[in-house]
PDB file of N, CA and C in Angstrom:
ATOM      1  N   UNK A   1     -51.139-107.944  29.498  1.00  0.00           N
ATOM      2  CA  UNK A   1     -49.976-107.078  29.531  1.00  0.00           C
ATOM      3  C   UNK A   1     -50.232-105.923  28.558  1.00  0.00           C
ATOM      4  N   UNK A   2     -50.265-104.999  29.205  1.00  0.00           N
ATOM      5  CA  UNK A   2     -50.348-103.455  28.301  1.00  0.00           C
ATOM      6  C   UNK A   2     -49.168-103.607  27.372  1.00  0.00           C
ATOM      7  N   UNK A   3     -49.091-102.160  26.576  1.00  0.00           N
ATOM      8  CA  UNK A   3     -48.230-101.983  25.713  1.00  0.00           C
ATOM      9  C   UNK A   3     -47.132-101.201  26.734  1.00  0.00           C
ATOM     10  N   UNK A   4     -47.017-100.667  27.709  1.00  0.00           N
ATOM     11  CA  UNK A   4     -46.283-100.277  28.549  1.00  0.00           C
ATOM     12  C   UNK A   4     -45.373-101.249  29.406  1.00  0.00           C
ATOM     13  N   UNK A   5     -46.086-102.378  29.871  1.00  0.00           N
ATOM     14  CA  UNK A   5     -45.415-103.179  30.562  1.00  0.00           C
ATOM     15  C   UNK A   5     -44.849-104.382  29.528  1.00  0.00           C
ATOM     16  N   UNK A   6     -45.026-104.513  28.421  1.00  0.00           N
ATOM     17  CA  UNK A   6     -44.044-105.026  26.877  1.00  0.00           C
ATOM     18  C   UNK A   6     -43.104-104.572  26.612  1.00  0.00           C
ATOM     19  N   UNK A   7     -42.916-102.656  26.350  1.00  0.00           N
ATOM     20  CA  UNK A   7     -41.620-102.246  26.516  1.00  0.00           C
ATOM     21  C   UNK A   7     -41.026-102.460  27.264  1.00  0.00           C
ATOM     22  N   UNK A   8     -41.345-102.549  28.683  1.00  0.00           N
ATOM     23  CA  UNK A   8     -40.548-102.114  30.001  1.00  0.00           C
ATOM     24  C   UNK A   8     -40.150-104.012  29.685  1.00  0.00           C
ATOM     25  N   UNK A   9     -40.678-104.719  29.863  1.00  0.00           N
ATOM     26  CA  UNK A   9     -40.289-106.333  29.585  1.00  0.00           C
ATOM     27  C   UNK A   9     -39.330-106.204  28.647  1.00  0.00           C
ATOM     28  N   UNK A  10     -39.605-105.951  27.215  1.00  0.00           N
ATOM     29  CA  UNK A  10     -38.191-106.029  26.526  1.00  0.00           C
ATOM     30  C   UNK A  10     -37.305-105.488  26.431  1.00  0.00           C
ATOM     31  N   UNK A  11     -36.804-104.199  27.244  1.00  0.00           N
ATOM     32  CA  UNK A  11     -35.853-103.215  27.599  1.00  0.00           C
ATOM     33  C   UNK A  11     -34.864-104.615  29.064  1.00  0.00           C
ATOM     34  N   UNK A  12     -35.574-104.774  29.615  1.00  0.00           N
ATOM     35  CA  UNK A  12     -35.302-105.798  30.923  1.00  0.00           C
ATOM     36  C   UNK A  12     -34.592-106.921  30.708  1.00  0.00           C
ATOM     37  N   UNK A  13     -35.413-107.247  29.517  1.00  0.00           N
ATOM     38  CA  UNK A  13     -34.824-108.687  29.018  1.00  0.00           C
ATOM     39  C   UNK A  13     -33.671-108.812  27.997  1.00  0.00           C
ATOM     40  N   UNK A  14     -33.736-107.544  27.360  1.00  0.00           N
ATOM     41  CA  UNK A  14     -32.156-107.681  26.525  1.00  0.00           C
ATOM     42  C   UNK A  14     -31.489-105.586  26.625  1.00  0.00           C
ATOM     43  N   UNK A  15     -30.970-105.555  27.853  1.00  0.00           N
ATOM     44  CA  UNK A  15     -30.192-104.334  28.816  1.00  0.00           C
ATOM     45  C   UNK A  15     -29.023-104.114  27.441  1.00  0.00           C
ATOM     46  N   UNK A  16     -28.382-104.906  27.131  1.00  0.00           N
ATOM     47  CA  UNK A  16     -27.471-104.314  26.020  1.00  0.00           C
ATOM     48  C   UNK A  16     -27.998-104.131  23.955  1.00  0.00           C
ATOM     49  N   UNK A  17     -29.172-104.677  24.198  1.00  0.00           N
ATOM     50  CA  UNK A  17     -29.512-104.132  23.068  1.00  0.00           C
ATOM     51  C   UNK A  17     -30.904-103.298  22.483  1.00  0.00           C
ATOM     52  N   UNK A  18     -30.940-102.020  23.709  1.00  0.00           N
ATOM     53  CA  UNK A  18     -32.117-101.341  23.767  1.00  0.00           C
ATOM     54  C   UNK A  18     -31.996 -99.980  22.648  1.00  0.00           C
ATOM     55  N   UNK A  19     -32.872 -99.957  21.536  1.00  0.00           N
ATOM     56  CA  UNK A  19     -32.996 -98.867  20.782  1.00  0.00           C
ATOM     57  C   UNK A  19     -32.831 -97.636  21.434  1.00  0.00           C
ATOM     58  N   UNK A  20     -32.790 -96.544  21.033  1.00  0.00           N
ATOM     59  CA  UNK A  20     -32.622 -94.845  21.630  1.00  0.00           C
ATOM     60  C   UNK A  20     -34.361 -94.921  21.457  1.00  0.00           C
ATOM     61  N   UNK A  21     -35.176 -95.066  20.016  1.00  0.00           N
ATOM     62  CA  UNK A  21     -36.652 -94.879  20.554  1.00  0.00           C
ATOM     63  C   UNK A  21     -37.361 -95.658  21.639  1.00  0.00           C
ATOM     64  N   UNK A  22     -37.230 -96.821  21.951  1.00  0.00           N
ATOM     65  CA  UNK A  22     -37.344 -97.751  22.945  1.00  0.00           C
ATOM     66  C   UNK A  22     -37.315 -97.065  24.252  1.00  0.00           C
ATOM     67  N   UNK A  23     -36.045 -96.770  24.719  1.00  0.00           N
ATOM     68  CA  UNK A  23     -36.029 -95.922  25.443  1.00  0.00           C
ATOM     69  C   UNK A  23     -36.618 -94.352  25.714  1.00  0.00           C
ATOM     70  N   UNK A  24     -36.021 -94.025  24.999  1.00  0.00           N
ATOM     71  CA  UNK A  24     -37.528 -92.263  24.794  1.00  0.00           C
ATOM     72  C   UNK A  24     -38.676 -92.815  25.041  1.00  0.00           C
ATOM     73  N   UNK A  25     -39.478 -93.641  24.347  1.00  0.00           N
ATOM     74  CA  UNK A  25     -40.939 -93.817  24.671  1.00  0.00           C
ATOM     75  C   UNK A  25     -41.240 -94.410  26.179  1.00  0.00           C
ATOM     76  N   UNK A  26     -40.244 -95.196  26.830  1.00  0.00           N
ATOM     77  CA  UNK A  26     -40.487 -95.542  28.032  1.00  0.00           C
ATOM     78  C   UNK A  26     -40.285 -94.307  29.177  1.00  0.00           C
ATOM     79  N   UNK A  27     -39.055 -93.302  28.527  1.00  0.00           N
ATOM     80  CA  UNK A  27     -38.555 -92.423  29.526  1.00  0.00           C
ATOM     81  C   UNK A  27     -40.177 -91.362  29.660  1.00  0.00           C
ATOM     82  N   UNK A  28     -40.582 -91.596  28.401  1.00  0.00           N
ATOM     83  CA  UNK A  28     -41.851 -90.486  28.029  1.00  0.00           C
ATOM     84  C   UNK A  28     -43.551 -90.931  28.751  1.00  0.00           C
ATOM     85  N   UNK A  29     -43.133 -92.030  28.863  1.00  0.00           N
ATOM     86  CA  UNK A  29     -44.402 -92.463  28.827  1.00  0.00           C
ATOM     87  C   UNK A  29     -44.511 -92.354  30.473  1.00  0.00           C
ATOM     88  N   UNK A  30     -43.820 -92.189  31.369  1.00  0.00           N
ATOM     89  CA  UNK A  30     -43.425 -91.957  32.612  1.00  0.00           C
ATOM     90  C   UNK A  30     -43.242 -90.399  33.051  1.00  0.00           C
ATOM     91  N   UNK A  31     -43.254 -89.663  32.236  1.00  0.00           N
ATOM     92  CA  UNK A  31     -43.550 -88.546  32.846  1.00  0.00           C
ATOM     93  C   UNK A  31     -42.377 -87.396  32.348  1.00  0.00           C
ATOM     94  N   UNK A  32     -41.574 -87.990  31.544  1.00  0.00           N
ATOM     95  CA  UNK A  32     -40.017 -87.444  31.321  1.00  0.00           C
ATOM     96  C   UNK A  32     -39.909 -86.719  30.474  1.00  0.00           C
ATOM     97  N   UNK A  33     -39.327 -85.149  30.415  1.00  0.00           N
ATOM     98  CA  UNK A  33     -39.782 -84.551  29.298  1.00  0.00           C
ATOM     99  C   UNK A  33     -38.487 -84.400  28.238  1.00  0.00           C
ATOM    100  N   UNK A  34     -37.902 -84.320  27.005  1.00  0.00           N
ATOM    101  CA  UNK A  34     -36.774 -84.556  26.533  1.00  0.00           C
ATOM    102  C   UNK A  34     -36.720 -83.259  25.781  1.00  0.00           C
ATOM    103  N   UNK A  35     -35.444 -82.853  26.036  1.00  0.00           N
ATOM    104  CA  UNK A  35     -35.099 -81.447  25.540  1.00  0.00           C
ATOM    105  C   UNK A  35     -33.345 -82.082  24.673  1.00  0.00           C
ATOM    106  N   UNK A  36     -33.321 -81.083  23.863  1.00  0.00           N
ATOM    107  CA  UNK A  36     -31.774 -81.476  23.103  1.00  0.00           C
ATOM    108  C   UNK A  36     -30.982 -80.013  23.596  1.00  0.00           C
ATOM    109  N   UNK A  37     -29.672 -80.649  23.500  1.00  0.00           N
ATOM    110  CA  UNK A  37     -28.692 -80.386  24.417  1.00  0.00           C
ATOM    111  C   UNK A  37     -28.518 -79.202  23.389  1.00  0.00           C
ATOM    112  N   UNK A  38     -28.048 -77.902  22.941  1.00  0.00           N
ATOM    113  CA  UNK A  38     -28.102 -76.505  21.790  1.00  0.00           C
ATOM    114  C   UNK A  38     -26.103 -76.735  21.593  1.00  0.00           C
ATOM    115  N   UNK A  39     -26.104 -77.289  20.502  1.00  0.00           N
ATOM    116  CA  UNK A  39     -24.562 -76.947  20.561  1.00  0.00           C
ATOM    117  C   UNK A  39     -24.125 -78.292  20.412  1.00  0.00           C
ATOM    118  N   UNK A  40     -24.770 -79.269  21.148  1.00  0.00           N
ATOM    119  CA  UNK A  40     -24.502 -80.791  21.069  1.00  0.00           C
ATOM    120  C   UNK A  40     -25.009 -81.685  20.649  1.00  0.00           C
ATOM    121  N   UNK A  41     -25.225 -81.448  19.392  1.00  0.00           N
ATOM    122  CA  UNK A  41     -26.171 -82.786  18.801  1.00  0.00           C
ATOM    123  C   UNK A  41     -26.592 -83.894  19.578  1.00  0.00           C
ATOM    124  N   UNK A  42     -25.422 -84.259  19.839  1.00  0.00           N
ATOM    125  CA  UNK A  42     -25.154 -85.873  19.987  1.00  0.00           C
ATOM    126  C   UNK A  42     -26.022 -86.568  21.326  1.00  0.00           C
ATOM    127  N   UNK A  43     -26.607 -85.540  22.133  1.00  0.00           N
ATOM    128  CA  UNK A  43     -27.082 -85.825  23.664  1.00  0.00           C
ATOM    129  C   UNK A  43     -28.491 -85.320  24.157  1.00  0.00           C
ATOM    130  N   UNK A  44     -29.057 -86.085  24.164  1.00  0.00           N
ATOM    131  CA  UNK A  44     -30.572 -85.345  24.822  1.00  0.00           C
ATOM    132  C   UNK A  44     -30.822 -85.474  26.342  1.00  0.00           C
ATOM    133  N   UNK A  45     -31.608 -84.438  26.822  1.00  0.00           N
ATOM    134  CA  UNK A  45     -31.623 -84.472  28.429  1.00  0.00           C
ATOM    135  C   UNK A  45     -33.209 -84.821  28.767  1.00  0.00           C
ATOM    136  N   UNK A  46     -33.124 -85.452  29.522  1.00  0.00           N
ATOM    137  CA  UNK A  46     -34.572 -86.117  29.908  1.00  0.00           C
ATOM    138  C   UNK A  46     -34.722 -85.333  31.043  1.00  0.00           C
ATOM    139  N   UNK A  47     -36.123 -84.682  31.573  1.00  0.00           N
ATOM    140  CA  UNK A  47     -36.899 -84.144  33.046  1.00  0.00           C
ATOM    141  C   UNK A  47     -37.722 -83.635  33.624  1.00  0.00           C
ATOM    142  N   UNK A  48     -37.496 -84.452  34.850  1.00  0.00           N
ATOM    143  CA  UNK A  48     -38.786 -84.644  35.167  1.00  0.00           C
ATOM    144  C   UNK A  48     -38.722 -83.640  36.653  1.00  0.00           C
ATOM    145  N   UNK A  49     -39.661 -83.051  37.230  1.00  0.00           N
ATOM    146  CA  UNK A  49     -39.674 -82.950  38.691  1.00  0.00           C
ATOM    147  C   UNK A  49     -39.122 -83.698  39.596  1.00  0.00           C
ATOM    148  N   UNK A  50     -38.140 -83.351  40.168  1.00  0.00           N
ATOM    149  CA  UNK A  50     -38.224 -84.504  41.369  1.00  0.00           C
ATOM    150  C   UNK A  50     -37.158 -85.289  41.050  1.00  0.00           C
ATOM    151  N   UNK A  51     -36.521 -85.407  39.964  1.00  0.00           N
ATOM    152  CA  UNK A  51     -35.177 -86.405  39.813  1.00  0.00           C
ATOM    153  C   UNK A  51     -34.408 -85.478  39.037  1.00  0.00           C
ATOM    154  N   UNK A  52     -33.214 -85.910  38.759  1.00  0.00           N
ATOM    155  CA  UNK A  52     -31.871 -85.162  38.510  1.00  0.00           C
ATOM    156  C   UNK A  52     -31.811 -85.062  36.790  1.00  0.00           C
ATOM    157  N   UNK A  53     -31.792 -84.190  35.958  1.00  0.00           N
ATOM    158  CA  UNK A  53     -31.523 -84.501  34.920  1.00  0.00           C
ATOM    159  C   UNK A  53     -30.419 -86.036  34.225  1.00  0.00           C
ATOM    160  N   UNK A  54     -30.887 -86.187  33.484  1.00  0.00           N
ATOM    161  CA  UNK A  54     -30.616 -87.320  32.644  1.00  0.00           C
ATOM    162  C   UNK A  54     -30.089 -87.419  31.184  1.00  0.00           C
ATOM    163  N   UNK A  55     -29.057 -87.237  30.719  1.00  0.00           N
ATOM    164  CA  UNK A  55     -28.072 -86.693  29.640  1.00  0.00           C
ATOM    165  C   UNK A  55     -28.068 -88.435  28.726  1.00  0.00           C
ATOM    166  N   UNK A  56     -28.483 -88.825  27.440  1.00  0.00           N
ATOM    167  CA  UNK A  56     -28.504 -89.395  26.845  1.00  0.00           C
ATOM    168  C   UNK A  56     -27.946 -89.768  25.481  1.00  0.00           C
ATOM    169  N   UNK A  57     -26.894 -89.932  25.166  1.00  0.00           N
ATOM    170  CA  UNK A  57     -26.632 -89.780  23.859  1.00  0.00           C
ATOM    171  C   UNK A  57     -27.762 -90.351  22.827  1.00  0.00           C
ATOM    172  N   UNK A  58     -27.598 -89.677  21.754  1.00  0.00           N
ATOM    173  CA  UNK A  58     -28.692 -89.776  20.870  1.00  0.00           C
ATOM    174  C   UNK A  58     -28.201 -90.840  19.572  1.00  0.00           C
ATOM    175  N   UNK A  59     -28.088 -92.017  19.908  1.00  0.00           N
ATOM    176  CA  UNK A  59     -27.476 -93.429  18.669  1.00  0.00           C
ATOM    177  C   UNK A  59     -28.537 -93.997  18.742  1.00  0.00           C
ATOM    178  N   UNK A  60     -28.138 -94.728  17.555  1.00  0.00           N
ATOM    179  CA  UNK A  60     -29.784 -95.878  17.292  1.00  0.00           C
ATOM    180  C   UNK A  60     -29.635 -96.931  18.917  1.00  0.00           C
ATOM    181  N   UNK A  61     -28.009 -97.237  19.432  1.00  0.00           N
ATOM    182  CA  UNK A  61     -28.252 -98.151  20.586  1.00  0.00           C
ATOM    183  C   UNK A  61     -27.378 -97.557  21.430  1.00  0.00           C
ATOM    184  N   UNK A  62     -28.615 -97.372  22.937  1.00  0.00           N
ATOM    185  CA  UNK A  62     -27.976 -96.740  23.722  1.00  0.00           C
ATOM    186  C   UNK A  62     -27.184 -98.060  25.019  1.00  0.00           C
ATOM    187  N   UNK A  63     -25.871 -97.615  25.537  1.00  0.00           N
ATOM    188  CA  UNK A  63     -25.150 -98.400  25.982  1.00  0.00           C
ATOM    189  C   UNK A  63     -25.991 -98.596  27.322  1.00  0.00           C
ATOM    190  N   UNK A  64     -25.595 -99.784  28.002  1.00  0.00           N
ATOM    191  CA  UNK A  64     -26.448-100.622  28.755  1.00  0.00           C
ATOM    192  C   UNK A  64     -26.326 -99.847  30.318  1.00  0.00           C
ATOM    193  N   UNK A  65     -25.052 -98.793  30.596  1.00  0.00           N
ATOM    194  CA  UNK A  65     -24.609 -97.990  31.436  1.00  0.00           C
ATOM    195  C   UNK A  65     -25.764 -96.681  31.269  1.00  0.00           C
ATOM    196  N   UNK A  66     -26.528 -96.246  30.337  1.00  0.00           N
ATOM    197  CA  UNK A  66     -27.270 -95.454  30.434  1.00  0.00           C
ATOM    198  C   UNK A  66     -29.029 -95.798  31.025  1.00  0.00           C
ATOM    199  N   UNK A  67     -28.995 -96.823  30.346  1.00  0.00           N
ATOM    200  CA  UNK A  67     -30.323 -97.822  30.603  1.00  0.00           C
ATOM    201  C   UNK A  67     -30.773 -98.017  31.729  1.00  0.00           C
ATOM    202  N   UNK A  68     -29.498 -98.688  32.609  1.00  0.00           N
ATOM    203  CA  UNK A  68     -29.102 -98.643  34.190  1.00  0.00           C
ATOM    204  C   UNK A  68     -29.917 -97.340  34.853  1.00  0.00           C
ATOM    205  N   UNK A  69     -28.808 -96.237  34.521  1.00  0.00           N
ATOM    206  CA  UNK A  69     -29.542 -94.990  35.231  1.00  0.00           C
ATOM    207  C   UNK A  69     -30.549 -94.833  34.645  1.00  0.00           C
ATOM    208  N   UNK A  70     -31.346 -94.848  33.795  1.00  0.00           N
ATOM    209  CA  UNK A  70     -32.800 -94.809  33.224  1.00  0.00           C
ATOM    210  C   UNK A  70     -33.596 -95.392  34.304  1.00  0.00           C
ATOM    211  N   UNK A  71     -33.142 -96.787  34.338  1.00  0.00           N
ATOM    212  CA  UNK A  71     -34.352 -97.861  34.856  1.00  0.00           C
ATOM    213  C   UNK A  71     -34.405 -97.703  36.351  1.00  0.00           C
ATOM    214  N   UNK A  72     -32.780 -97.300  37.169  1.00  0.00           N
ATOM    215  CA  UNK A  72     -32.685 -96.816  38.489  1.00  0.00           C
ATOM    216  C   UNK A  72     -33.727 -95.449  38.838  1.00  0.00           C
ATOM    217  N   UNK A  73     -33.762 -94.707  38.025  1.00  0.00           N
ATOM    218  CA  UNK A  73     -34.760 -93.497  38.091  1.00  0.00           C
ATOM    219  C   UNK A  73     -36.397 -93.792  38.141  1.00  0.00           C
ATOM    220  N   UNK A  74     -36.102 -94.806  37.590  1.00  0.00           N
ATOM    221  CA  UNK A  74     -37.919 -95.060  37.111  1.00  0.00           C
ATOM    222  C   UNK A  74     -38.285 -96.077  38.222  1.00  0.00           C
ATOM    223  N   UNK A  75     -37.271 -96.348  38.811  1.00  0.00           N
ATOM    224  CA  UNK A  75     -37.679 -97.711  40.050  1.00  0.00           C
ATOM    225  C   UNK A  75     -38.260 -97.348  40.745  1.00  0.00           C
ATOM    226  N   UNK A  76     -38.522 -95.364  41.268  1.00  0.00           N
ATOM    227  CA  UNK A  76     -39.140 -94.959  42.215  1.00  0.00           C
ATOM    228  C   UNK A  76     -40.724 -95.023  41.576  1.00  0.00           C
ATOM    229  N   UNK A  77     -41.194 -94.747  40.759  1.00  0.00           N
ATOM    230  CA  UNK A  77     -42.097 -94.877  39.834  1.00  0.00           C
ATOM    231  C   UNK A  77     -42.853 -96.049  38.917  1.00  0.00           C
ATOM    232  N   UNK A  78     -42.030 -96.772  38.747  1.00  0.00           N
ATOM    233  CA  UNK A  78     -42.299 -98.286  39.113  1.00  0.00           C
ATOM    234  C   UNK A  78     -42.673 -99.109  40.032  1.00  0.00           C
ATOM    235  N   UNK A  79     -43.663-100.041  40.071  1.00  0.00           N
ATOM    236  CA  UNK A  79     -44.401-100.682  41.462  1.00  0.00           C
ATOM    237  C   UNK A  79     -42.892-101.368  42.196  1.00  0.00           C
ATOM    238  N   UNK A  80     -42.572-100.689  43.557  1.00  0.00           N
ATOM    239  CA  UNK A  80     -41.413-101.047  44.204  1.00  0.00           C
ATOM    240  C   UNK A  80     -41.126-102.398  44.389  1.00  0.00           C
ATOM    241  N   UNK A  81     -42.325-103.846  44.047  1.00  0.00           N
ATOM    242  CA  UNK A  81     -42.185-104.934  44.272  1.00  0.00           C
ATOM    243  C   UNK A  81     -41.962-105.732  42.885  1.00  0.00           C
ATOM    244  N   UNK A  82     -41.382-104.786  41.970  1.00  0.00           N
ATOM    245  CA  UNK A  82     -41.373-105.410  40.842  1.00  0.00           C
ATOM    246  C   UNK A  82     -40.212-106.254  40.858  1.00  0.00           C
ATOM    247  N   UNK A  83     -40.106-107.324  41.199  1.00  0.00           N
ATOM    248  CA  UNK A  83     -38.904-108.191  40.922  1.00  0.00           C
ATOM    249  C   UNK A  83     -37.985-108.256  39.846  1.00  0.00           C
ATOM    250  N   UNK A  84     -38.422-108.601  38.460  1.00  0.00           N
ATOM    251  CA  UNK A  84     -37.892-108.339  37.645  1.00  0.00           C
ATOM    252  C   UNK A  84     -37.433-107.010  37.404  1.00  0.00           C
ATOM    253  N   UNK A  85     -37.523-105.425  37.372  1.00  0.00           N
ATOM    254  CA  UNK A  85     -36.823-104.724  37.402  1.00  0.00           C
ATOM    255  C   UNK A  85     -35.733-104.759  38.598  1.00  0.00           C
ATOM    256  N   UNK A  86     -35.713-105.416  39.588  1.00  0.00           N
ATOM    257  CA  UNK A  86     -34.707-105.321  40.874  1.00  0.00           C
ATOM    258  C   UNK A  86     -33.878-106.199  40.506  1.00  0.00           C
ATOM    259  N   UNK A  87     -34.367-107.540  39.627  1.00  0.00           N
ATOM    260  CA  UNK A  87     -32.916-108.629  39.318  1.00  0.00           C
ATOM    261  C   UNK A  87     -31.987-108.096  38.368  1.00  0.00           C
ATOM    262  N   UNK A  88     -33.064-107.580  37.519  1.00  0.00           N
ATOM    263  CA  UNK A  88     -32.150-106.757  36.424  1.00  0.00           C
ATOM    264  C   UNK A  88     -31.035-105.759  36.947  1.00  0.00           C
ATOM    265  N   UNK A  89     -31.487-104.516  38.194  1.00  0.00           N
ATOM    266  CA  UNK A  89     -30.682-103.913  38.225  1.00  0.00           C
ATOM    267  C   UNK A  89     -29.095-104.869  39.442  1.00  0.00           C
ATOM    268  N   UNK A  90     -29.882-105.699  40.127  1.00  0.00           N
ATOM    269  CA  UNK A  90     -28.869-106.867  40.831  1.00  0.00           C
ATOM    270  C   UNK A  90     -27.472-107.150  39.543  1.00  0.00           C
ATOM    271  N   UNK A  91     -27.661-107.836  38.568  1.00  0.00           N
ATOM    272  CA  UNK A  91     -27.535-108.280  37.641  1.00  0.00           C
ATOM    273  C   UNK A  91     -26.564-107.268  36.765  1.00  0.00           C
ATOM    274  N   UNK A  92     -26.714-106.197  36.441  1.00  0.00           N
ATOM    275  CA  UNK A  92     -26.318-104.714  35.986  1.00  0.00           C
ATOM    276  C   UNK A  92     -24.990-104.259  36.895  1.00  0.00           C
ATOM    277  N   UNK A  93     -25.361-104.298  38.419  1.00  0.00           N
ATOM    278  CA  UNK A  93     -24.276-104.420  39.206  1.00  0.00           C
ATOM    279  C   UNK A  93     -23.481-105.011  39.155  1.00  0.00           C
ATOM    280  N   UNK A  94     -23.545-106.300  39.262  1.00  0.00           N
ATOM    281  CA  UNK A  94     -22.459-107.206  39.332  1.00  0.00           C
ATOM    282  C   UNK A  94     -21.700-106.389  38.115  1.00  0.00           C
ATOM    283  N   UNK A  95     -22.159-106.559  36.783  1.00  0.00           N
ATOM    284  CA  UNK A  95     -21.229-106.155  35.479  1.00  0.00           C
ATOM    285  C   UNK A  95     -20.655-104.932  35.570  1.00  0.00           C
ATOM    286  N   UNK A  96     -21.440-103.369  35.925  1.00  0.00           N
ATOM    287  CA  UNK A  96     -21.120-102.305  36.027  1.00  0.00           C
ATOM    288  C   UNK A  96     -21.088-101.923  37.702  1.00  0.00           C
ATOM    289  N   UNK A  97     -19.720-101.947  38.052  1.00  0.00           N
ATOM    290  CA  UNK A  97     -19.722-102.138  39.942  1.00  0.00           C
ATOM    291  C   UNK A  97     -19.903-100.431  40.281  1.00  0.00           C
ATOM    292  N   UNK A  98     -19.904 -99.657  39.498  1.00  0.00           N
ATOM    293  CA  UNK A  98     -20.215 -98.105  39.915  1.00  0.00           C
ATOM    294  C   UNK A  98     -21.463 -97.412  39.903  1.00  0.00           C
ATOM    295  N   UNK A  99     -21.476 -97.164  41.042  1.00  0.00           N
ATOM    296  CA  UNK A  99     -22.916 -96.306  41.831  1.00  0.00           C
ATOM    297  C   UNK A  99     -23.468 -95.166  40.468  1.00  0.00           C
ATOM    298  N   UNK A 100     -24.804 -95.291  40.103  1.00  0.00           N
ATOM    299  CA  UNK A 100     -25.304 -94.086  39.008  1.00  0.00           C
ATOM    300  C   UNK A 100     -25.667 -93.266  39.959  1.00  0.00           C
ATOM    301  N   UNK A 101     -25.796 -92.384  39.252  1.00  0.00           N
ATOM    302  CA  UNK A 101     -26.191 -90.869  40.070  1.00  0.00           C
ATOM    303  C   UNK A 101     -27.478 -90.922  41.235  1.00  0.00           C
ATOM    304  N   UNK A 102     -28.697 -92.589  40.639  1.00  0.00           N
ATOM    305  CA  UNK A 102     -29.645 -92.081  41.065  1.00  0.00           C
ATOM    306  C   UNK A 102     -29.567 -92.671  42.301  1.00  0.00           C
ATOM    307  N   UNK A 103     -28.565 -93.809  42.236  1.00  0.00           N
ATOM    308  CA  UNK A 103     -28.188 -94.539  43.458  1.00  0.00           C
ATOM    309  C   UNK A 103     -27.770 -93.660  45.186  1.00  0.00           C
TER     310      UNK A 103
END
């Protein structure tokens, strides 16, 4: 197991308690480029070609509703038979019943 597929494992395995760097390095390491919002501290925008910007607040822990649309974005980019990212987002549903953007 790379150091890539360790993050992406422990982001998966605990959805409500994922760091803001945790996340950046996975959003980054995928292709995502992060710009800060001029005026708004508080929010960074992740992007990439090809998918919709991605607005992030910037806390040490980002809420499990952002993660969601993170990991929904990266599913296209992610090997499509990855099970474990698909139970997770199964799983995410049930708790959060509203469609993310990338849906």
């Amino acid at each position: 197991m790379n150091k890539l597929d360790s993050l992406l494992s422990r982001i998966l395995n605990r959805p409500f308690e994922v760091r803001f760097e945790a996340l950046d390095n996975l959003l980054k390491s995928y292709g995502f480029e992060c710009r800060r919002v001029s005026g708004v501290g508080s929010h960074v925008i992740y992007k990439r070609a090809g998918f919709r910007p991605l607005p992030i607040p910037n806390k040490q822990l980002v809420k499990s509703c952002f993660v969601k649309q993170a990991l929904a974005m990266l599913q296209e980019l992610i090997e499509p038979d990855d099970e474990l990212v698909n139970s997770w987002l199964r799983r995410l549903t049930n708790i959060f019943p509203y469609p993310t953007p990338a849906s």
